[in-house]
PDB file of N, CA and C in Angstrom:
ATOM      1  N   UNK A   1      98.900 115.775 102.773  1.00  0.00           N
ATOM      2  CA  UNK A   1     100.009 116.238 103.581  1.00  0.00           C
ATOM      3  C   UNK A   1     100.715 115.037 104.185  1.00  0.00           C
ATOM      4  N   UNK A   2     101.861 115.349 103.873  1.00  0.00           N
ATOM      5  CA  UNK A   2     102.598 114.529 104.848  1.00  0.00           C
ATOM      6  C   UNK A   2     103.215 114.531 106.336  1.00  0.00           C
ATOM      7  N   UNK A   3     103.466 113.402 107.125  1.00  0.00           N
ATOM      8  CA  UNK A   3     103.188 113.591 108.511  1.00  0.00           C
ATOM      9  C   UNK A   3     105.271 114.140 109.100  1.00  0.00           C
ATOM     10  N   UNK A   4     104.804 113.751 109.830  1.00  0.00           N
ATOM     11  CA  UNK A   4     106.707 114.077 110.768  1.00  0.00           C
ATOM     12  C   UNK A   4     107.908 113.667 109.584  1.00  0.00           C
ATOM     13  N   UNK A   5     108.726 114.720 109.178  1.00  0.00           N
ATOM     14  CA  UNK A   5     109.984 114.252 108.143  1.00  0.00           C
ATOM     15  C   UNK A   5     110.819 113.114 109.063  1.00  0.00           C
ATOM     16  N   UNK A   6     110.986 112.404 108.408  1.00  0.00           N
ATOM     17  CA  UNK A   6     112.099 111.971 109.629  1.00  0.00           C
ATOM     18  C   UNK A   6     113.621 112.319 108.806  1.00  0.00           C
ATOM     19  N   UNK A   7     114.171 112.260 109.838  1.00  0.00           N
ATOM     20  CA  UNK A   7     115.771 113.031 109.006  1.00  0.00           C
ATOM     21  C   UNK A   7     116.802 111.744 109.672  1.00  0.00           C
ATOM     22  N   UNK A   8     117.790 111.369 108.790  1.00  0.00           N
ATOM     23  CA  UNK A   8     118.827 110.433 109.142  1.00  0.00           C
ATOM     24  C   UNK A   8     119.900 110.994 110.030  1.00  0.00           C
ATOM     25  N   UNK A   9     120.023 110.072 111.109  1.00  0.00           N
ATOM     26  CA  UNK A   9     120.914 110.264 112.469  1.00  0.00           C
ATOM     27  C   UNK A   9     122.400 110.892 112.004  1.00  0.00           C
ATOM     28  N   UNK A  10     122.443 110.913 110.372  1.00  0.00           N
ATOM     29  CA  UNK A  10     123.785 111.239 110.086  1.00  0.00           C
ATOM     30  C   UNK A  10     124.003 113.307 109.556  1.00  0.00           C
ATOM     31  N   UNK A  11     122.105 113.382 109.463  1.00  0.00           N
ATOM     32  CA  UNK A  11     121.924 114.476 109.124  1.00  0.00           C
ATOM     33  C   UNK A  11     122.642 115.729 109.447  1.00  0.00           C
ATOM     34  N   UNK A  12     122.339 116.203 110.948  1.00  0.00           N
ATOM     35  CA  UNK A  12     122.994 117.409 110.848  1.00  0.00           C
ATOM     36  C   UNK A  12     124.490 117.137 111.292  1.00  0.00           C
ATOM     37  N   UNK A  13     125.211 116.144 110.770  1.00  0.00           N
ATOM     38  CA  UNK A  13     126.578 115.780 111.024  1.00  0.00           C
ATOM     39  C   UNK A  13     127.028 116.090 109.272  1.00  0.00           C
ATOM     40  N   UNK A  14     126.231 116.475 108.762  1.00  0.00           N
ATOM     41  CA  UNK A  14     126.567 116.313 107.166  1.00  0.00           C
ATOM     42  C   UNK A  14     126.437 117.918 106.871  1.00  0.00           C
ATOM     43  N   UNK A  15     125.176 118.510 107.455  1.00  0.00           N
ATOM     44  CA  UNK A  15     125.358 120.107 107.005  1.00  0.00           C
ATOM     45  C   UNK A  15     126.356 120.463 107.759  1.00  0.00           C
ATOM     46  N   UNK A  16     126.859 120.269 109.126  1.00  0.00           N
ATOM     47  CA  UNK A  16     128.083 120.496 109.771  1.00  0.00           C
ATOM     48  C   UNK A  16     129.445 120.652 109.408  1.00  0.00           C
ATOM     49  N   UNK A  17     129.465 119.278 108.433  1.00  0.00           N
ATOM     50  CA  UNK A  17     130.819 119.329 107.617  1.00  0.00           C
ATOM     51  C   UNK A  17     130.836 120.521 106.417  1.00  0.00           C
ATOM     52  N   UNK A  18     129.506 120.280 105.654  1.00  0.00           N
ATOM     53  CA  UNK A  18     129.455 121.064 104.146  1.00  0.00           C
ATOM     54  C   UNK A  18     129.953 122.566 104.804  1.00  0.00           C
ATOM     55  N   UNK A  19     129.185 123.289 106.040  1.00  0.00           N
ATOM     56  CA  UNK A  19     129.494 124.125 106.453  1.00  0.00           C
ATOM     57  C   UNK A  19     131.109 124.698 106.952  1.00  0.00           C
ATOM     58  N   UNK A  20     131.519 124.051 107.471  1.00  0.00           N
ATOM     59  CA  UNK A  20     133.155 123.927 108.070  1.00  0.00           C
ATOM     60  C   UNK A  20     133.971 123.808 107.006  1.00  0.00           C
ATOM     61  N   UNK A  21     133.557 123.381 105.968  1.00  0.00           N
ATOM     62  CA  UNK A  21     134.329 123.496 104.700  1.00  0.00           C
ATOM     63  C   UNK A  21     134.252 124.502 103.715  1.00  0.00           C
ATOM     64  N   UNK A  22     132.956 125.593 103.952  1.00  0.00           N
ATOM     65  CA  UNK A  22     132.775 126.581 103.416  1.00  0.00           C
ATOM     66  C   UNK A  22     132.019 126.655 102.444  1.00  0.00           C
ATOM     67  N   UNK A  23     130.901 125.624 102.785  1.00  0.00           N
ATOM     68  CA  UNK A  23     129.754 125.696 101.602  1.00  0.00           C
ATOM     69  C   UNK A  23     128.235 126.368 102.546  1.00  0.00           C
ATOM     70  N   UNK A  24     127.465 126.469 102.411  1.00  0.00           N
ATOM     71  CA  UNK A  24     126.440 126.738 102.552  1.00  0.00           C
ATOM     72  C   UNK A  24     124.955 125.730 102.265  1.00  0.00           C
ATOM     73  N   UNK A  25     124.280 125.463 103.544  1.00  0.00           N
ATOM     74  CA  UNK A  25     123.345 124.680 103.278  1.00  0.00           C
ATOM     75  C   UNK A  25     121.814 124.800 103.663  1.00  0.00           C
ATOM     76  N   UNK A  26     120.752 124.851 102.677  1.00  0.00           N
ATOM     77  CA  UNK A  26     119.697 124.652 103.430  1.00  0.00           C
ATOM     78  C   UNK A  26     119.087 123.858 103.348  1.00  0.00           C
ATOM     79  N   UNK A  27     118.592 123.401 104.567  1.00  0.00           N
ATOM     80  CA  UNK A  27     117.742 122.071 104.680  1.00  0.00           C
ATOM     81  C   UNK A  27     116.254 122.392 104.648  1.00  0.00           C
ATOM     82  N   UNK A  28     115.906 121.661 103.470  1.00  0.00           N
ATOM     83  CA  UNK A  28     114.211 121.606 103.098  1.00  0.00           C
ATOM     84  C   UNK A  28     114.205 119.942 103.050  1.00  0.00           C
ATOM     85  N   UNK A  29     114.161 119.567 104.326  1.00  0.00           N
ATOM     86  CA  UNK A  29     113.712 118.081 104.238  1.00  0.00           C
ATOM     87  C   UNK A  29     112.405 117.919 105.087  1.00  0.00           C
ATOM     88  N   UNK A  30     111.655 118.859 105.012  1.00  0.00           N
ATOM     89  CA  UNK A  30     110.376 118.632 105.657  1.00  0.00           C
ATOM     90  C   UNK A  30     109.607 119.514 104.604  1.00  0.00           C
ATOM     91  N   UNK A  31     110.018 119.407 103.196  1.00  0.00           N
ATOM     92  CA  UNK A  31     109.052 119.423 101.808  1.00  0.00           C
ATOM     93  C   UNK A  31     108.384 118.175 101.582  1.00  0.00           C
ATOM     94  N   UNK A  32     108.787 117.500 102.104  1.00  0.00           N
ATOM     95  CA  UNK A  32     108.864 116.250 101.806  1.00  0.00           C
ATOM     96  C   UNK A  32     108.224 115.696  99.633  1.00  0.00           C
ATOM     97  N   UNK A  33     107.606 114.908  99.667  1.00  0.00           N
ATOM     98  CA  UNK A  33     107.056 114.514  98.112  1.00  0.00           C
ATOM     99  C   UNK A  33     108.215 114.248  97.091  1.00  0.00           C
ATOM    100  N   UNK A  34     109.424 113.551  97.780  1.00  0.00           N
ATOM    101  CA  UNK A  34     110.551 112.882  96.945  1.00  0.00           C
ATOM    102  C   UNK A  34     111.330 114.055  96.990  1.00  0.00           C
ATOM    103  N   UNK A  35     111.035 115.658  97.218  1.00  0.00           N
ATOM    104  CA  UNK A  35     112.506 116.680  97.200  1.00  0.00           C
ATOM    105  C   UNK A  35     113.746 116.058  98.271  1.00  0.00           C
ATOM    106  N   UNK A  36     114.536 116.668  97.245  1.00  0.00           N
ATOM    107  CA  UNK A  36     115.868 116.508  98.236  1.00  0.00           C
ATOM    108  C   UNK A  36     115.867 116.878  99.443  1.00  0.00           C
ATOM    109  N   UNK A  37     116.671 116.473 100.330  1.00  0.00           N
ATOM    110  CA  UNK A  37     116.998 116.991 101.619  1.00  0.00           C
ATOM    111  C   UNK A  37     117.580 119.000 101.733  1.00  0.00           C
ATOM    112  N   UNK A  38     118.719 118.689 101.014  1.00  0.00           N
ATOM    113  CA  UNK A  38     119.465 119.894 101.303  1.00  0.00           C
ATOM    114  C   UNK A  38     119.885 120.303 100.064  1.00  0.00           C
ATOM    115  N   UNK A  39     120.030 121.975 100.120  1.00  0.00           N
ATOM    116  CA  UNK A  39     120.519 122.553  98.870  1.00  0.00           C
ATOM    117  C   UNK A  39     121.340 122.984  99.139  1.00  0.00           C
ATOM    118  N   UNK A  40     122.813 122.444  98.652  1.00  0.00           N
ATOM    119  CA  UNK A  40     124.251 123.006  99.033  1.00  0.00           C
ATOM    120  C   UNK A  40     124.930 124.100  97.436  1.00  0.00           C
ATOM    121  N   UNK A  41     124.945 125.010  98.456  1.00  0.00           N
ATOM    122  CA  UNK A  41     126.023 126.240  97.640  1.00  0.00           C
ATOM    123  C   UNK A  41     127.460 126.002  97.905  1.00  0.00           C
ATOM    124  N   UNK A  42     128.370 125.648  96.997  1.00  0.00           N
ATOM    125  CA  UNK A  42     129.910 125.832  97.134  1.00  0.00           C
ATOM    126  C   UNK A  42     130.363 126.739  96.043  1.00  0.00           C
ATOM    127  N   UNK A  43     131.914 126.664  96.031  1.00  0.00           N
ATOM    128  CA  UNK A  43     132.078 128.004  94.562  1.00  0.00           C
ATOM    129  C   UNK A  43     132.198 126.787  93.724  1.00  0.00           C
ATOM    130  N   UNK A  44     131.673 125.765  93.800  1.00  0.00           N
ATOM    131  CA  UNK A  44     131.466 125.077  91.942  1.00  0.00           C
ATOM    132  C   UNK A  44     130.203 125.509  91.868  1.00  0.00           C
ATOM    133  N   UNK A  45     128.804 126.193  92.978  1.00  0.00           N
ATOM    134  CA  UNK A  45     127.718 125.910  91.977  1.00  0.00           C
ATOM    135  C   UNK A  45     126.604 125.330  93.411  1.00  0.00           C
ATOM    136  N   UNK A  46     125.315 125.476  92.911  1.00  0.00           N
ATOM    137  CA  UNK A  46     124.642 124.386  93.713  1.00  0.00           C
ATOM    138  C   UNK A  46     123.932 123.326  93.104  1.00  0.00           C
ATOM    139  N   UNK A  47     124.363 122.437  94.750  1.00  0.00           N
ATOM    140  CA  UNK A  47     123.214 120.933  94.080  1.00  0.00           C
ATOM    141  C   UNK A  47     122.505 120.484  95.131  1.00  0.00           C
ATOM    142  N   UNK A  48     121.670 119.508  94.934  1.00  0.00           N
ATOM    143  CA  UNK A  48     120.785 119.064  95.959  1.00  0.00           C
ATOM    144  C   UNK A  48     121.090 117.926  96.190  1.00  0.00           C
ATOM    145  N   UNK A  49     120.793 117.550  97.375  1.00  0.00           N
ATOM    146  CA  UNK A  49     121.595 116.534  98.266  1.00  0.00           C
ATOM    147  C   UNK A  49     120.694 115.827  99.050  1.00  0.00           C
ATOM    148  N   UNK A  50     120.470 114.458  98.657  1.00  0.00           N
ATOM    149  CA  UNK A  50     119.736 113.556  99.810  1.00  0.00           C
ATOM    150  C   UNK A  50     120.600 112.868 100.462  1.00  0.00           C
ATOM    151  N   UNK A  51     119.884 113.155 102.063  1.00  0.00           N
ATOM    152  CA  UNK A  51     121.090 112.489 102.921  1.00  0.00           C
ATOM    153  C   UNK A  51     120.446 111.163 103.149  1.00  0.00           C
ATOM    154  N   UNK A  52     121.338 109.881 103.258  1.00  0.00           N
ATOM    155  CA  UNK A  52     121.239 108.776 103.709  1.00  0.00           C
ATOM    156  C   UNK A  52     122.049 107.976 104.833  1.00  0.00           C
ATOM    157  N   UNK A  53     121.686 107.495 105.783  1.00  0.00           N
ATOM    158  CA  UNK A  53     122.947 106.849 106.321  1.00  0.00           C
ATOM    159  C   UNK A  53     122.486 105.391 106.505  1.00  0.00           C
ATOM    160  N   UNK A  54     123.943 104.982 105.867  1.00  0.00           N
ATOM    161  CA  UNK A  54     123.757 103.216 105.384  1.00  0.00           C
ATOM    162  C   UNK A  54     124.013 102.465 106.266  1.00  0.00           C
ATOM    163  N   UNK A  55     124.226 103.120 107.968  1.00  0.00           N
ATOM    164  CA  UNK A  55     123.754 102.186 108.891  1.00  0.00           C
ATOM    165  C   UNK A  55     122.626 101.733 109.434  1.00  0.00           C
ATOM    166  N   UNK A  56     121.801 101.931 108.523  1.00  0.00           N
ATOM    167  CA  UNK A  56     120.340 101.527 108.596  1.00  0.00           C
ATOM    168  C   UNK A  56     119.606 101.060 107.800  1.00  0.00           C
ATOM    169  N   UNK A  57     118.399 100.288 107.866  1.00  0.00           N
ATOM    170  CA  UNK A  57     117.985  99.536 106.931  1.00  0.00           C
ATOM    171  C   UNK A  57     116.815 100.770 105.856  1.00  0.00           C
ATOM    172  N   UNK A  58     116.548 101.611 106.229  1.00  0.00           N
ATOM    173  CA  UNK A  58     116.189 102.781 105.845  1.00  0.00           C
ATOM    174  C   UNK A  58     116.839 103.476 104.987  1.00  0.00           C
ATOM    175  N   UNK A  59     118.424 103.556 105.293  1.00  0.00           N
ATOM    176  CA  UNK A  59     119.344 104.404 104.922  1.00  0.00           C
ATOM    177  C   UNK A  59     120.377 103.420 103.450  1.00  0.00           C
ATOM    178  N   UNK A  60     119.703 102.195 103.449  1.00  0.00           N
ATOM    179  CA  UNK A  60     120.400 101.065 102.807  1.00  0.00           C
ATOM    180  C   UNK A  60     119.822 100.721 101.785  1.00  0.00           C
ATOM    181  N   UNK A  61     118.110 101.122 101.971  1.00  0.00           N
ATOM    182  CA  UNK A  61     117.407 100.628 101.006  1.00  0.00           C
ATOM    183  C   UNK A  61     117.292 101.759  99.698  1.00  0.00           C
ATOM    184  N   UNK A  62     118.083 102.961  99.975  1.00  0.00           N
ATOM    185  CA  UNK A  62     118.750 104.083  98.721  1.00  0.00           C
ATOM    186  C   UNK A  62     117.109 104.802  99.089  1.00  0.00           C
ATOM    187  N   UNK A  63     116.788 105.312  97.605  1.00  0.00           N
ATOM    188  CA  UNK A  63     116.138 106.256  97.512  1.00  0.00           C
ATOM    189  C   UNK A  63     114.350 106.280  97.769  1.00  0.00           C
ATOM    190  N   UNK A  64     113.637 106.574  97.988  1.00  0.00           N
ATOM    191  CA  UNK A  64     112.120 105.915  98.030  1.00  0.00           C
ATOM    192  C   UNK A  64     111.638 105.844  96.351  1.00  0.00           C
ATOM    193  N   UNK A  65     110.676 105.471  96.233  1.00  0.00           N
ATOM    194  CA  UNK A  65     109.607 105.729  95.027  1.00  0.00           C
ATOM    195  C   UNK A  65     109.503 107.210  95.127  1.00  0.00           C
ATOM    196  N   UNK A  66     109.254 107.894  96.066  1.00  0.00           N
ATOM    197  CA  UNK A  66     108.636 109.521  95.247  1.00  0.00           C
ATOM    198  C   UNK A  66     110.331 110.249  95.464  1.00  0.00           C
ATOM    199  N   UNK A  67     110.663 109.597  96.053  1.00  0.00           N
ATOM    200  CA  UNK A  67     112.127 110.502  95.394  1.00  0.00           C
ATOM    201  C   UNK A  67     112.584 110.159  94.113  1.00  0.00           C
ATOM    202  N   UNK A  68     112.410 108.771  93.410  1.00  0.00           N
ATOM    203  CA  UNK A  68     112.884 108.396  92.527  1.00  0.00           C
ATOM    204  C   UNK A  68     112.010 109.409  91.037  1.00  0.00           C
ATOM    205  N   UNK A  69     110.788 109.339  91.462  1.00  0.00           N
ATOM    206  CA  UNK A  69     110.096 109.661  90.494  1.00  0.00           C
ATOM    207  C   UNK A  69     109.927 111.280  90.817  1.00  0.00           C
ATOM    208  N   UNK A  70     110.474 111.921  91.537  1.00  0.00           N
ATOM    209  CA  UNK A  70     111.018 112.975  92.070  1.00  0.00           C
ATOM    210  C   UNK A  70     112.186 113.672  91.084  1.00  0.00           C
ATOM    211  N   UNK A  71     113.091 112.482  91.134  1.00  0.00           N
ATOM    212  CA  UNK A  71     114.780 112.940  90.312  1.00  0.00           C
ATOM    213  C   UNK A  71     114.304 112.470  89.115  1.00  0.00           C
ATOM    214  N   UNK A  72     112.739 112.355  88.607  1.00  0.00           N
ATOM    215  CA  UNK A  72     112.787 111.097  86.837  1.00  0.00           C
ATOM    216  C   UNK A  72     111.765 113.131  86.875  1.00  0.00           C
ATOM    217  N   UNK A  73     111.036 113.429  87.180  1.00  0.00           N
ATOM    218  CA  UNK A  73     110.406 114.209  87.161  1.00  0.00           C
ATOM    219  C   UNK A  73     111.144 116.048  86.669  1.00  0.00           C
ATOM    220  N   UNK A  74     111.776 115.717  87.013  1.00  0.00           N
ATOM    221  CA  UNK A  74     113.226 117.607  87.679  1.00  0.00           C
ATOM    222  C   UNK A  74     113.648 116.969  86.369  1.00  0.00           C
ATOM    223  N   UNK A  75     114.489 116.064  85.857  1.00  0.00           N
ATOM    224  CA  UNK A  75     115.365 116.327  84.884  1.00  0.00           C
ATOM    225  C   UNK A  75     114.637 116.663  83.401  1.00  0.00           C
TER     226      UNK A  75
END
């Protein structure tokens, strides 16, 4: 198991927008094991969405290892 998700300071500033624009979002970022953050519904369709924010050295260094082998895994 994994311990506390941590979520990027830009997070719920991002389902905020998807929302106000008329998409739909749920946040499963405390699945943690490389899943995406959020699963956004718009009328193109849904996709999954990792949030990052690149004012941080966290948010800069892109994706982890189990996300990577996460998105090598799903396709």
């Amino acid at each position: 198991m994994r311990g506390r998700a941590r979520k990027d300071k830009n997070h719920q500033s991002i389902i905020d927008t998807i929302e106000r624009v008329g998409g739909a979002v749920l946040d499963i970022s405390t699945l943690g094991q490389g899943v995406p953050d959020l699963i956004v519904k718009t009328r193109k369709g849904i996709q999954l969405a990792e949030v990052k924010n690149p004012e941080n050295a966290y948010g800069k260094r892109g994706l982890t290892d189990s996300q990577r082998k996460w998105a090598t895994l799903w396709r």
